[in-house]
C-alpha atoms as a PDB file:
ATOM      1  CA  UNK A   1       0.000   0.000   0.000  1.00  0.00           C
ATOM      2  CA  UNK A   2       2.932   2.080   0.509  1.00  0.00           C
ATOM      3  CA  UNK A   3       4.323   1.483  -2.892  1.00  0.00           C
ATOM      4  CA  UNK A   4       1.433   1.814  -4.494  1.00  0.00           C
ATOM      5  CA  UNK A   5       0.368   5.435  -2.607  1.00  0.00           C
ATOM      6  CA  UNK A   6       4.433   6.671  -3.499  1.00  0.00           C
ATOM      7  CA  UNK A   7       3.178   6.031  -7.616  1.00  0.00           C
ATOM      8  CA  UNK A   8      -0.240   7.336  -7.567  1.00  0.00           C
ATOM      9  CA  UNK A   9       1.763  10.567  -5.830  1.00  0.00           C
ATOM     10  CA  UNK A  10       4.096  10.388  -8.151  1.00  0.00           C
ATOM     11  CA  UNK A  11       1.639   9.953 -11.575  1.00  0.00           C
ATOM     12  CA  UNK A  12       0.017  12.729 -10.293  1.00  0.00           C
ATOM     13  CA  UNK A  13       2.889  15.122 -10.260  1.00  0.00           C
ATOM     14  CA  UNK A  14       3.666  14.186 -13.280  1.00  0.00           C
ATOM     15  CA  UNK A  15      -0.004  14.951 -15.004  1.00  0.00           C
ATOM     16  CA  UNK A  16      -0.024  18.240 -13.152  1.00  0.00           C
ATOM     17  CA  UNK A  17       3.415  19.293 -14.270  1.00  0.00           C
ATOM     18  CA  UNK A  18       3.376  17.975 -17.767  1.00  0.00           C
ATOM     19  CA  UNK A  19       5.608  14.508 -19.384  1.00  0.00           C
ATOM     20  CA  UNK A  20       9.006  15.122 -17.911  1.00  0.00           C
ATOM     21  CA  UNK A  21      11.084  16.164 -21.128  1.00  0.00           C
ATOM     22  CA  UNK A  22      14.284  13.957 -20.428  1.00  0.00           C
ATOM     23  CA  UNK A  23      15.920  15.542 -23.617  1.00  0.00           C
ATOM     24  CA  UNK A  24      16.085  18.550 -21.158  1.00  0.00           C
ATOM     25  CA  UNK A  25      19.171  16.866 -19.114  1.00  0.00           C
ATOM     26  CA  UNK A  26      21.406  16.087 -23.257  1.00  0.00           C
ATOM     27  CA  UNK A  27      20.609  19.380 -23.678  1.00  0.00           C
ATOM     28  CA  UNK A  28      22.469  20.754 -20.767  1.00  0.00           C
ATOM     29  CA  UNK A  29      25.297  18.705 -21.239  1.00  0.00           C
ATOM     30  CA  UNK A  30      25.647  19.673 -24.588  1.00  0.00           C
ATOM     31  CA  UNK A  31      25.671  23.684 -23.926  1.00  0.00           C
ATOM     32  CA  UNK A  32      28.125  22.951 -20.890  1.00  0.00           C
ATOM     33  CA  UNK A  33      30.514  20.991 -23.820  1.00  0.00           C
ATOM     34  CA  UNK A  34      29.753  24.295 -26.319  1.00  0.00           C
ATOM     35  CA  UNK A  35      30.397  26.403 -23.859  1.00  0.00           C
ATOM     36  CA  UNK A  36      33.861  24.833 -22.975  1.00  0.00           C
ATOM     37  CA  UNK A  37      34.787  24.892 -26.875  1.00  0.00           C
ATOM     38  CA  UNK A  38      34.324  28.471 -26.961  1.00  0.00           C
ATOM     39  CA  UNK A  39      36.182  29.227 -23.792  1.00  0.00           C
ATOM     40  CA  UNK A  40      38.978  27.121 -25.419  1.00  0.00           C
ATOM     41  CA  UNK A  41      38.538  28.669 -28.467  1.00  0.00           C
ATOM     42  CA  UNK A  42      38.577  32.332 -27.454  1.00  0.00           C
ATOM     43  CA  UNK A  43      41.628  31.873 -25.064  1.00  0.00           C
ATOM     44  CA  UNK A  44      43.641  30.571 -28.500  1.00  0.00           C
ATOM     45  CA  UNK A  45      42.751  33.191 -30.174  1.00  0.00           C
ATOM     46  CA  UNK A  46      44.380  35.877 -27.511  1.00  0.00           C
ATOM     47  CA  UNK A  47      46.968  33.396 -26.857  1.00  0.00           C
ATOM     48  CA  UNK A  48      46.499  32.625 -23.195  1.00  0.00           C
ATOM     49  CA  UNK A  49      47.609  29.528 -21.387  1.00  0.00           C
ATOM     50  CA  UNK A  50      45.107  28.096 -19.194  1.00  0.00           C
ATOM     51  CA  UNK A  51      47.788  29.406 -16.297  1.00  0.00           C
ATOM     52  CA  UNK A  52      47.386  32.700 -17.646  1.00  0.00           C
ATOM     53  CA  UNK A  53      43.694  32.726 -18.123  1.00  0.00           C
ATOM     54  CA  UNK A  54      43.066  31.412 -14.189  1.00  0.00           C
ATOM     55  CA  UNK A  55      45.599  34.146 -12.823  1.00  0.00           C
ATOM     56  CA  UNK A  56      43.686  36.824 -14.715  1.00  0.00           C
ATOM     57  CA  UNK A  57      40.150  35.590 -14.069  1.00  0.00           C
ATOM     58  CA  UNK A  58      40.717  34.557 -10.349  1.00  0.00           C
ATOM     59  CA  UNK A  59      39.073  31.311 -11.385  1.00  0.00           C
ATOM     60  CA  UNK A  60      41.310  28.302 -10.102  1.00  0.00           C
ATOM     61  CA  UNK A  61      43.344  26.657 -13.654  1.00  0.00           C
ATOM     62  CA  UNK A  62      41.772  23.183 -11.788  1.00  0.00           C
ATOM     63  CA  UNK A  63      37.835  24.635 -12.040  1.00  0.00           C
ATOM     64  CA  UNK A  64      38.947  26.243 -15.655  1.00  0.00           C
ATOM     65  CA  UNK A  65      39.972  22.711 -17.161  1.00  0.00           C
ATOM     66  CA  UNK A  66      36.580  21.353 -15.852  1.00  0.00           C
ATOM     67  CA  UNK A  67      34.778  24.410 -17.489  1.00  0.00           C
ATOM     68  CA  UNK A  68      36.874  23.555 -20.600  1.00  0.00           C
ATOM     69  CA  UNK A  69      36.147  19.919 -20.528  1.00  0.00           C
ATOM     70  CA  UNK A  70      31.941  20.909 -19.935  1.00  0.00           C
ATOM     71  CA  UNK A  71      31.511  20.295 -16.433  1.00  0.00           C
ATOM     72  CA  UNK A  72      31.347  23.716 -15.260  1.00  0.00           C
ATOM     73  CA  UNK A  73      29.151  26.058 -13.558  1.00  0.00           C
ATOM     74  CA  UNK A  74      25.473  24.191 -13.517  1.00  0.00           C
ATOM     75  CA  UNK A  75      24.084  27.977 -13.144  1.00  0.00           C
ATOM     76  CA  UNK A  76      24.603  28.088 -17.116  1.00  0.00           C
ATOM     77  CA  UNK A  77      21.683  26.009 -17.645  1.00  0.00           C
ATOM     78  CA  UNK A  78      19.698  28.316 -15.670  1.00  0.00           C
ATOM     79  CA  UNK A  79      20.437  31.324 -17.745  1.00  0.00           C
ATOM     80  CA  UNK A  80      19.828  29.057 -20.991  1.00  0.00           C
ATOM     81  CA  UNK A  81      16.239  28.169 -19.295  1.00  0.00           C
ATOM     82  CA  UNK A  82      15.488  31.835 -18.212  1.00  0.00           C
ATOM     83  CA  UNK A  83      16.633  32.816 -22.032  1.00  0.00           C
ATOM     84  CA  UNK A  84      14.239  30.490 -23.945  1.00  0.00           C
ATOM     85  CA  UNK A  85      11.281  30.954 -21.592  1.00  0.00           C
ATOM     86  CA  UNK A  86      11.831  34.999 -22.479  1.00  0.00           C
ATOM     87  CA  UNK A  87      12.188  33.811 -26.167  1.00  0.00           C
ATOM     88  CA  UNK A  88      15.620  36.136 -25.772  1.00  0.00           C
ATOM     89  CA  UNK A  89      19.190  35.196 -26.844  1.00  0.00           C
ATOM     90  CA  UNK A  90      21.233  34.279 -23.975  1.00  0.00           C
ATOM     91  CA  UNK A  91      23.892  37.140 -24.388  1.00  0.00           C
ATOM     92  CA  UNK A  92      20.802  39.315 -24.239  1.00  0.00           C
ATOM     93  CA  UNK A  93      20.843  38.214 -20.273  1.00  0.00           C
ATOM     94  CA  UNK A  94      24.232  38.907 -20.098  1.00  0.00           C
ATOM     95  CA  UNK A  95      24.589  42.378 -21.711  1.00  0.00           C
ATOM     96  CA  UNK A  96      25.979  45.428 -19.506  1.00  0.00           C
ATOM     97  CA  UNK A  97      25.055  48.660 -18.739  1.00  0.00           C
ATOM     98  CA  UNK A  98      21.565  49.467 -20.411  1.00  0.00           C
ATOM     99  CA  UNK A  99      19.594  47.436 -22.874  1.00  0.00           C
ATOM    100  CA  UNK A 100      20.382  48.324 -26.517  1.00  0.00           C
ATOM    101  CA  UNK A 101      17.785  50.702 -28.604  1.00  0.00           C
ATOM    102  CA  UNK A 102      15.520  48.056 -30.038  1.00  0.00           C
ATOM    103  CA  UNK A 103      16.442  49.718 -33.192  1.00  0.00           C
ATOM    104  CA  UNK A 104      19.585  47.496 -32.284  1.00  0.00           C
ATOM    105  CA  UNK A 105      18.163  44.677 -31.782  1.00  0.00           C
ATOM    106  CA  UNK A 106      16.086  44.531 -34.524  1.00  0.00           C
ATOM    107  CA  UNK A 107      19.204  45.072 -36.660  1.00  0.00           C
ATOM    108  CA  UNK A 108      20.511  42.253 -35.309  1.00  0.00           C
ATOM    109  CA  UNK A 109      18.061  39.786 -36.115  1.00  0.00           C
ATOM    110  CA  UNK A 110      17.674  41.098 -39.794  1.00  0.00           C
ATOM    111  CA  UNK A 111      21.174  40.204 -40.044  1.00  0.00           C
ATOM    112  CA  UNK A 112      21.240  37.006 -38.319  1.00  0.00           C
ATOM    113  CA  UNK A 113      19.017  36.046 -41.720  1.00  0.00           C
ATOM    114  CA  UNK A 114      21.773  36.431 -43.820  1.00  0.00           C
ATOM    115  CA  UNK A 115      24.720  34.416 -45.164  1.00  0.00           C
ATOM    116  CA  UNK A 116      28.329  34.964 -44.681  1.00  0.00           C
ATOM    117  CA  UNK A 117      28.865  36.604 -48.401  1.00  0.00           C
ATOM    118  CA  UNK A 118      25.626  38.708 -47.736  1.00  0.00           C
ATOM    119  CA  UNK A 119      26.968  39.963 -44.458  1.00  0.00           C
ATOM    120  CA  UNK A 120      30.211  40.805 -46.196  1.00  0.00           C
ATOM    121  CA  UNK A 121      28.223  42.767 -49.006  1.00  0.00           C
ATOM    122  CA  UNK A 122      26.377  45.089 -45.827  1.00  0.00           C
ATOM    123  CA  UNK A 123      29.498  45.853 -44.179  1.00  0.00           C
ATOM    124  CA  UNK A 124      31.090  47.192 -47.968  1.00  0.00           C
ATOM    125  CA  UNK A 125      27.838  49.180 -48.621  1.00  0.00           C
ATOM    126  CA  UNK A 126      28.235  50.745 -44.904  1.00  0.00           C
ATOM    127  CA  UNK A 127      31.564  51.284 -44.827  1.00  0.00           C
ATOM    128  CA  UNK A 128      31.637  54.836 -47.001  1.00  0.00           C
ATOM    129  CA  UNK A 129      28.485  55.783 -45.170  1.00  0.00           C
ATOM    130  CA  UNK A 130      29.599  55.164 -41.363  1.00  0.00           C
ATOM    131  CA  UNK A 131      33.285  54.045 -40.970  1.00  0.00           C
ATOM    132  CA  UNK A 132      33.920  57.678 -40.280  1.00  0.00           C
ATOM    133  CA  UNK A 133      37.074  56.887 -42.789  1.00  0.00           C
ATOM    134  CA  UNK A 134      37.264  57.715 -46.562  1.00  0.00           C
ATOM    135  CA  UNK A 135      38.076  54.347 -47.901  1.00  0.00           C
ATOM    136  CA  UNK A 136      40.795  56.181 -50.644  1.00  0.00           C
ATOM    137  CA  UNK A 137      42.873  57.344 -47.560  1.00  0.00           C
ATOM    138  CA  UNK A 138      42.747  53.949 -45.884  1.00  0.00           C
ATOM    139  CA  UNK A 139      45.753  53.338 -48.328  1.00  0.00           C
ATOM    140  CA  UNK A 140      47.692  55.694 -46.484  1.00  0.00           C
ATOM    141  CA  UNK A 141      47.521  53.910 -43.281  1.00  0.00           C
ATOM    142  CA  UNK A 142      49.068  50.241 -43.538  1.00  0.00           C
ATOM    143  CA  UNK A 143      48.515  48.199 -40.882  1.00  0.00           C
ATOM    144  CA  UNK A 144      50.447  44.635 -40.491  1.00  0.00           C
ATOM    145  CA  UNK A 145      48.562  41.681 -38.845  1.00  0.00           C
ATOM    146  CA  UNK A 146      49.624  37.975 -37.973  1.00  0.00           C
ATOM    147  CA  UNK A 147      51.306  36.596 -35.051  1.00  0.00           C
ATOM    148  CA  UNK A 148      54.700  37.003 -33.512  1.00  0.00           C
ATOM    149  CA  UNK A 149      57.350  35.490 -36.145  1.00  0.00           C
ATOM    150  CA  UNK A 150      55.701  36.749 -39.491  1.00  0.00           C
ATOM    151  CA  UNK A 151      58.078  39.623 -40.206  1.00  0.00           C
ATOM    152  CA  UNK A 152      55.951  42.647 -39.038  1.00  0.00           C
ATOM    153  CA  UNK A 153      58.626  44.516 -37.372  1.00  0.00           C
ATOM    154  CA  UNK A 154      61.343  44.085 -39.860  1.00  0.00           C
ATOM    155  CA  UNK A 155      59.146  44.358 -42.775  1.00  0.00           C
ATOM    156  CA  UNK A 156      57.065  46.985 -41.623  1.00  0.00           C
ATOM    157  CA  UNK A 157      60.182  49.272 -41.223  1.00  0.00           C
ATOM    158  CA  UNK A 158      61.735  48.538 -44.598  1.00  0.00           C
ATOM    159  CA  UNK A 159      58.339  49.378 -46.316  1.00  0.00           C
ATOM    160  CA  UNK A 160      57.790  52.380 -44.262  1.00  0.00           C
ATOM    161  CA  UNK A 161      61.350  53.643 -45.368  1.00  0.00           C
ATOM    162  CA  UNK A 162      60.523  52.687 -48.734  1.00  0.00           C
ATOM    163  CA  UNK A 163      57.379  54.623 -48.522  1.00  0.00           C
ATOM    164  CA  UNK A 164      58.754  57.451 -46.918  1.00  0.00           C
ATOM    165  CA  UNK A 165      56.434  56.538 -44.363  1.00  0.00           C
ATOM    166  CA  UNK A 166      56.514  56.898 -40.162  1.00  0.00           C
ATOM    167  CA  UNK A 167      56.857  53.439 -38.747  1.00  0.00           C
ATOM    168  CA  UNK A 168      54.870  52.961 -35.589  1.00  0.00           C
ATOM    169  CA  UNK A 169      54.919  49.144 -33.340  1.00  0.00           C
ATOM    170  CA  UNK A 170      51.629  49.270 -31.296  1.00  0.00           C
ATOM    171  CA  UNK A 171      52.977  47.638 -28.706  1.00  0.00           C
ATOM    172  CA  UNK A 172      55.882  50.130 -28.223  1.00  0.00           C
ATOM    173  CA  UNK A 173      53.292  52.546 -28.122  1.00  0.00           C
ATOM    174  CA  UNK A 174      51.509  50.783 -25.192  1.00  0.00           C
ATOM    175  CA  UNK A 175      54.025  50.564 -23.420  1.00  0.00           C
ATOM    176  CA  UNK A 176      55.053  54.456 -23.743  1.00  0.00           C
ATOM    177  CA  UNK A 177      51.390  55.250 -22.666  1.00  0.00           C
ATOM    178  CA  UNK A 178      51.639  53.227 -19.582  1.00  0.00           C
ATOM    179  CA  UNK A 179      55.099  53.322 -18.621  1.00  0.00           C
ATOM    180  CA  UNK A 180      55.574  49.782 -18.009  1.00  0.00           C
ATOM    181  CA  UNK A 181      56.812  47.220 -20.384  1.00  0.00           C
ATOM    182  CA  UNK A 182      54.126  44.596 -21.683  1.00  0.00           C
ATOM    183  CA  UNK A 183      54.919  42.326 -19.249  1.00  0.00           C
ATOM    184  CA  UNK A 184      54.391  44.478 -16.306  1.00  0.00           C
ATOM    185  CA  UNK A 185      51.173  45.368 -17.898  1.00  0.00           C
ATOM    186  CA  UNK A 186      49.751  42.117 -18.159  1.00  0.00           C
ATOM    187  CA  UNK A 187      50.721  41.236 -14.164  1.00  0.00           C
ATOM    188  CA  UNK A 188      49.422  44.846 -13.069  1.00  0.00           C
ATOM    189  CA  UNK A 189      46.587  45.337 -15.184  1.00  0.00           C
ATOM    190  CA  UNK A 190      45.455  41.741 -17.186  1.00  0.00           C
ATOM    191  CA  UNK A 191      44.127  41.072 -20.394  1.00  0.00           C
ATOM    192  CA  UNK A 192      41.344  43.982 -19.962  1.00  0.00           C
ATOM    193  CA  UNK A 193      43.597  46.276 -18.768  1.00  0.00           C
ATOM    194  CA  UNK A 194      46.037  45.685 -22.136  1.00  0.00           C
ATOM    195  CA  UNK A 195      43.474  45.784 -24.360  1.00  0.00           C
ATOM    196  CA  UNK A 196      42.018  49.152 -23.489  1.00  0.00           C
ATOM    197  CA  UNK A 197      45.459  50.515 -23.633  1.00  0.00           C
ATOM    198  CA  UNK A 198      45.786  48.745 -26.864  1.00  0.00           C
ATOM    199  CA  UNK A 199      42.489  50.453 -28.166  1.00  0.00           C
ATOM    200  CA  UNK A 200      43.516  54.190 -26.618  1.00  0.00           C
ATOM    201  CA  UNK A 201      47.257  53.450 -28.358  1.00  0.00           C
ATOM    202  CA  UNK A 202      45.228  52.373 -31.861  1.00  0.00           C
ATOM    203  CA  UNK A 203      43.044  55.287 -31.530  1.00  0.00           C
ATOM    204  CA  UNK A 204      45.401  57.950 -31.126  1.00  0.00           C
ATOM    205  CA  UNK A 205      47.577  56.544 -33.895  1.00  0.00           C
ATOM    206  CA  UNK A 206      44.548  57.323 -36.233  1.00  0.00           C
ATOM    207  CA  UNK A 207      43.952  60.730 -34.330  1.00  0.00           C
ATOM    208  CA  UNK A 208      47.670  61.942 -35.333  1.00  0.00           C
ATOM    209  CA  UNK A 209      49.112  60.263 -37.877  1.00  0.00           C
ATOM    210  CA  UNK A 210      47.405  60.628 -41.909  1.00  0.00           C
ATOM    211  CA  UNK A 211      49.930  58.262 -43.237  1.00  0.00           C
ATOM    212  CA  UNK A 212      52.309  55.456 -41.558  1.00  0.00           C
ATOM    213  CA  UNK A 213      52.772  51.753 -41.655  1.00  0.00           C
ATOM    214  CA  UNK A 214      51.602  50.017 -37.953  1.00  0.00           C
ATOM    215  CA  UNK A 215      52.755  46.833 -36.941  1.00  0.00           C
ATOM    216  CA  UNK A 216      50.039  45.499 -34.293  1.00  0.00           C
ATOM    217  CA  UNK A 217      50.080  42.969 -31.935  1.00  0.00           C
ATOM    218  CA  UNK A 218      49.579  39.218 -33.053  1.00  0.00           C
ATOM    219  CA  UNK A 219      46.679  38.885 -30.602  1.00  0.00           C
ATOM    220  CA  UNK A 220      44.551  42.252 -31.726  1.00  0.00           C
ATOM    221  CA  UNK A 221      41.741  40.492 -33.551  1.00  0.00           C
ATOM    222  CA  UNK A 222      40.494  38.684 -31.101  1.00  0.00           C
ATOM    223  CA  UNK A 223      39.604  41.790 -29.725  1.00  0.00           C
ATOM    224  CA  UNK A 224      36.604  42.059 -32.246  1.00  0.00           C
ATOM    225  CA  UNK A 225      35.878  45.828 -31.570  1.00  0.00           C
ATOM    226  CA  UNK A 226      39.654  46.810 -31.763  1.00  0.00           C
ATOM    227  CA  UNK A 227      39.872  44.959 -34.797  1.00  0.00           C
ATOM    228  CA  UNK A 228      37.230  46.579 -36.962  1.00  0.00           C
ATOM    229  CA  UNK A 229      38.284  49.764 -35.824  1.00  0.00           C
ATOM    230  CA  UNK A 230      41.371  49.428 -37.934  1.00  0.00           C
ATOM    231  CA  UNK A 231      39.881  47.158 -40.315  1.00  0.00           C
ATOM    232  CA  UNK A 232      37.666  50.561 -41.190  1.00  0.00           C
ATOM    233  CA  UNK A 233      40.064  52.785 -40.806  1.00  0.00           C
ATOM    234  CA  UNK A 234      43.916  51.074 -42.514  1.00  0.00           C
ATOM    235  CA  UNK A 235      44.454  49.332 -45.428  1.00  0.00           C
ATOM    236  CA  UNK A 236      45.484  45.342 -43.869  1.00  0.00           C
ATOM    237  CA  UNK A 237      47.557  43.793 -44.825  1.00  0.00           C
ATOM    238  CA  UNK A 238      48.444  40.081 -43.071  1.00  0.00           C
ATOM    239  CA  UNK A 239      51.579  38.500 -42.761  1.00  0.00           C
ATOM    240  CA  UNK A 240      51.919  34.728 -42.440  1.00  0.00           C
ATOM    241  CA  UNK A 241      54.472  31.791 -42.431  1.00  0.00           C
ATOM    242  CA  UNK A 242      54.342  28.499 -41.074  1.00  0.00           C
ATOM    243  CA  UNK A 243      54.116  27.235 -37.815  1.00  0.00           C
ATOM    244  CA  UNK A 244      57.976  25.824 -37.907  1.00  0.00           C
ATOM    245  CA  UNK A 245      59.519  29.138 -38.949  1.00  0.00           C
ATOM    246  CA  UNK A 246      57.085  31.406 -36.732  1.00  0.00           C
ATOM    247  CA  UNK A 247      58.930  29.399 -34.117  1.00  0.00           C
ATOM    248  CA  UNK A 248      62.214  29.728 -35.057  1.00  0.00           C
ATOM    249  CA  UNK A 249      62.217  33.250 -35.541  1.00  0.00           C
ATOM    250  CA  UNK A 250      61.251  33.719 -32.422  1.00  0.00           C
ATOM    251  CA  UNK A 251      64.020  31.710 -30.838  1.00  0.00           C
ATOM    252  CA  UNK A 252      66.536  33.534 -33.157  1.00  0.00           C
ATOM    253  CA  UNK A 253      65.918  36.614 -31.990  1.00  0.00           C
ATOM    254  CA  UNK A 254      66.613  35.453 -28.597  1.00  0.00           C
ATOM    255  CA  UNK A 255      62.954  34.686 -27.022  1.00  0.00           C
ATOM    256  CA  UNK A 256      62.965  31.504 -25.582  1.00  0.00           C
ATOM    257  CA  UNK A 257      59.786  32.192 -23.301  1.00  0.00           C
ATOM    258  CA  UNK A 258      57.430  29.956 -26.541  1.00  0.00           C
ATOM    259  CA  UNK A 259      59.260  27.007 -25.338  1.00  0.00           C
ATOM    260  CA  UNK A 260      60.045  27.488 -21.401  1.00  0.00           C
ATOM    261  CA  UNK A 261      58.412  24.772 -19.298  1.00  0.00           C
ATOM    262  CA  UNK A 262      55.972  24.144 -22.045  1.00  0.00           C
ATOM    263  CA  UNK A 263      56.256  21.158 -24.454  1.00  0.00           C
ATOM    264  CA  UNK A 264      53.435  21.489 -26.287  1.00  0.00           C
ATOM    265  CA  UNK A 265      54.705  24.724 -27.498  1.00  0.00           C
ATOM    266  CA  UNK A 266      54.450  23.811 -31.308  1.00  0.00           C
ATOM    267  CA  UNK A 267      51.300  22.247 -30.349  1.00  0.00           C
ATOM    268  CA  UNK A 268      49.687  25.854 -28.711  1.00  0.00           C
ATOM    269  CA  UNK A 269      50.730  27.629 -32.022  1.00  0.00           C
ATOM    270  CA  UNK A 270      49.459  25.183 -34.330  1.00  0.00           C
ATOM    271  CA  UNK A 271      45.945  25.795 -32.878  1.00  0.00           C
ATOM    272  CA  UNK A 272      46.757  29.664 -31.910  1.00  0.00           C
ATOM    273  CA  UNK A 273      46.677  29.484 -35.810  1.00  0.00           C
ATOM    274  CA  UNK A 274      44.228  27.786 -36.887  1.00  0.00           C
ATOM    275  CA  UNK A 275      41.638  29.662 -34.287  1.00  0.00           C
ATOM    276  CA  UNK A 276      43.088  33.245 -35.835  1.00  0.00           C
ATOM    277  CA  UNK A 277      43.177  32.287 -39.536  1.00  0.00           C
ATOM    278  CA  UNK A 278      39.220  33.424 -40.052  1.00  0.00           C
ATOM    279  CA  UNK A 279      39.768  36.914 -38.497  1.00  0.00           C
ATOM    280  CA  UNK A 280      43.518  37.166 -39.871  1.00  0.00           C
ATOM    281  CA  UNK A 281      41.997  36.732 -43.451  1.00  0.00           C
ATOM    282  CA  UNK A 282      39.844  39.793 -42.656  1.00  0.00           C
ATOM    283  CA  UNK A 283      42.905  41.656 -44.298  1.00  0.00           C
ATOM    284  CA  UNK A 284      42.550  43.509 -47.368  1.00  0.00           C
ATOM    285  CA  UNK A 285      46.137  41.385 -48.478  1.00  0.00           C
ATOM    286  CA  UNK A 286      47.489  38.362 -47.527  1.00  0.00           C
ATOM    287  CA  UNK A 287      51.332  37.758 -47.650  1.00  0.00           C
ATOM    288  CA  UNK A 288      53.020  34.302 -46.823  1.00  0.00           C
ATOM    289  CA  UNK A 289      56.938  35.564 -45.620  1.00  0.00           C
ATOM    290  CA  UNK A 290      57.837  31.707 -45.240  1.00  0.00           C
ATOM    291  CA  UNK A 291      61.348  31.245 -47.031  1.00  0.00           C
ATOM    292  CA  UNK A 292      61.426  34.492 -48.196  1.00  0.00           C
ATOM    293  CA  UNK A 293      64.342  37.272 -47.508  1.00  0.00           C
ATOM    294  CA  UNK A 294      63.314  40.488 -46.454  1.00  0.00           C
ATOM    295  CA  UNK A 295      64.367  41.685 -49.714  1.00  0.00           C
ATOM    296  CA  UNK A 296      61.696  39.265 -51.753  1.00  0.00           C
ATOM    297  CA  UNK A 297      59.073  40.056 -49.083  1.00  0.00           C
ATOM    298  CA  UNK A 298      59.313  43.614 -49.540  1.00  0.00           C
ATOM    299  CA  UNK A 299      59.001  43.419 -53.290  1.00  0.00           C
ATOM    300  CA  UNK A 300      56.111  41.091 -53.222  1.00  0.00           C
ATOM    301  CA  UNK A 301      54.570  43.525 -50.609  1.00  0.00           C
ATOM    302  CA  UNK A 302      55.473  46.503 -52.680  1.00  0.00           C
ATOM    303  CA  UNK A 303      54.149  44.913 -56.172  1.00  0.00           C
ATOM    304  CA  UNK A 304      50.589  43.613 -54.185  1.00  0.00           C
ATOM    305  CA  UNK A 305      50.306  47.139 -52.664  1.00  0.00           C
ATOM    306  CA  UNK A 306      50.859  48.712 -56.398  1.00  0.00           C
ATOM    307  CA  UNK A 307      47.840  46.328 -57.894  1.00  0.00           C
ATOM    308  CA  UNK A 308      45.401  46.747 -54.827  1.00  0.00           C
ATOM    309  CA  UNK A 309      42.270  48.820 -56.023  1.00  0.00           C
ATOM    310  CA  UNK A 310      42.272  52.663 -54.852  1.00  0.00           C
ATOM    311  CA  UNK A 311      39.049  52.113 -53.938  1.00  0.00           C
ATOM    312  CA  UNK A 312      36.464  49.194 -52.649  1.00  0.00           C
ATOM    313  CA  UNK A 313      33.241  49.966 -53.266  1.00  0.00           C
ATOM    314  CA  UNK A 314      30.683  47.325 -54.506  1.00  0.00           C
ATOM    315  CA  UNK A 315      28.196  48.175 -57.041  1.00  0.00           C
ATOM    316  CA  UNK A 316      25.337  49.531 -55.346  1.00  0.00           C
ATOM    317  CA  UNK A 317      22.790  47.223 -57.582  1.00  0.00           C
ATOM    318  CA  UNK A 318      24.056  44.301 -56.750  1.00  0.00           C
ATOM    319  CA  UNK A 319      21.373  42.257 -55.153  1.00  0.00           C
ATOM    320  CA  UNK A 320      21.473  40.095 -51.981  1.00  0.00           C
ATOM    321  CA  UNK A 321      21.302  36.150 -52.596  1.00  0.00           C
ATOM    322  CA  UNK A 322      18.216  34.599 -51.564  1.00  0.00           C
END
């Protein structure tokens, strides 16, 4: 009688509640596992060990691999319920300061619509209108992208003399605007305070200087806001090589910190490369410096700056794919 008065209890929850939806549990687990990709993927990108990342974020590197590995912080799910009972994106939840305009939003969702060559087609017809840059004069201002080992320094000099051109390093500039070399700024300040220095730095470069080649930091587009601001406003060019002789370059010019106490060094890179390579090939050129002298680098550069188009406008009648 006991048994049986525990199951009538039980049937009855279950008609007042509704079936119990056991997909609700494989859901979870899967949004815990996306969410650990992306946390993986986005520290790649900036170039952060998992060390690094659990200084910075005062979350312990032991609760970060279990994030990583999607076993983190159950709470998640409750944002992801809260989010589909609103019928609201999750980052909607998560947004600070005030809600955006819901002119904003509205934007958003008309572009959500629309494939990745569509999207690309907007952001052209846009550009002239809003960039707040004359796409002609974006010629003036080169900007080198691609990570540490891809010639950006050296090359970016040589064409800047060659040019007759100032030749500004980003990351000197940070560090002249703070005081501190990099490395104090990362233990002093973290990743957020680096990359609003980083931003200031880029945005008085554009404030001062009508012409110049810039050599930027390898880890810049990750920081997507950053990143279109001088995708707008400088003419991009990114330099590349392979994983072997971004390496080595490093090492020859005395750095041995890729390597120290970390054997999957080659390993890191490989996928610190692959996780860039979509935003890197934002660039309006693309330059591969492996094997090359500085001498056949700067002519390729020179000849593929000489056949770029003055001007990259699409033709206004071009419809959108359906």
């Amino acid at each position: 009688m006991v048994c049986l008065s525990r199951v009538k209890k039980k049937d009855y929850s279950a008609q007042r509640n509704g079936p119990v939806d056991f997909s609700g549990a494989r859901q979870g687990r899967e949004s815990l596992i996306a969410l650990g990709e992306r946390v993986r993927q986005i520290r790649a990108r900036r170039g952060m060990t998992r060390k690094l990342l659990a200084r910075d974020s005062g979350v312990s590197e032991r609760y970060l691999a279990q994030i990583e590995a999607g076993k983190g912080n159950i709470s998640i799910l409750v944002l992801r319920q809260l989010a589909s009972a609103l019928d609201i994106p999750v980052d909607t939840l998560l947004l600070d300061g005030s809600e955006p305009p819901v002119e904003f939003l509205h934007m958003v969702e008309f572009l959500r619509r629309l494939s990745v060559d569509d999207l690309k087609k907007v952001r052209q017809l846009l550009l002239p209108l809003y960039g707040g840059t004359d796409i002609a004069a974006r010629h003036g201002r080169i900007a080198l992208i691609g990570l540490r080992g891809a010639g950006k320094s050296t090359l970016g000099s040589a064409l800047a003399e060659r040019l007759e051109m100032p030749f500004l390093e980003l990351d000197r500039l940070i560090e002249q605007e703070s005081g501190v070399t990099l490395n104090l700024i990362f233990d002093f300040y973290g990743q957020s305070g680096f990359r609003r220095l980083e931003r200031r730095s880029l945005d008085r470069v554009l404030e001062n200087y009508p012409r110049f080649v810039l050599a930027t930091g390898g880890s810049l587009v990750s920081e997507s806001a950053t990143f279109e601001r001088l995708l707008s406003s400088c003419f991009t060019v990114w330099l590349c090589a392979s994983p072997e002789e971004h390496m080595q370059r490093v090492i020859n010019q005395g750095d041995m910190r890729p390597m120290e106490d970390n054997r999957d060094a080659m390993a890191d890179l490989k996928r610190i490369l692959v996780e860039r390579e979509k935003l890197y090939r934002k660039a309006d050129l693309q330059l591969d410096t492996t094997k090359d002298s500085l001498e056949e680098s700067l002519n390729k550069l020179m000849q593929a700056l000489r056949e770029a188009p003055a001007r990259e406008e699409p033709a206004l009648a071009t419809p959108f794919a359906r």
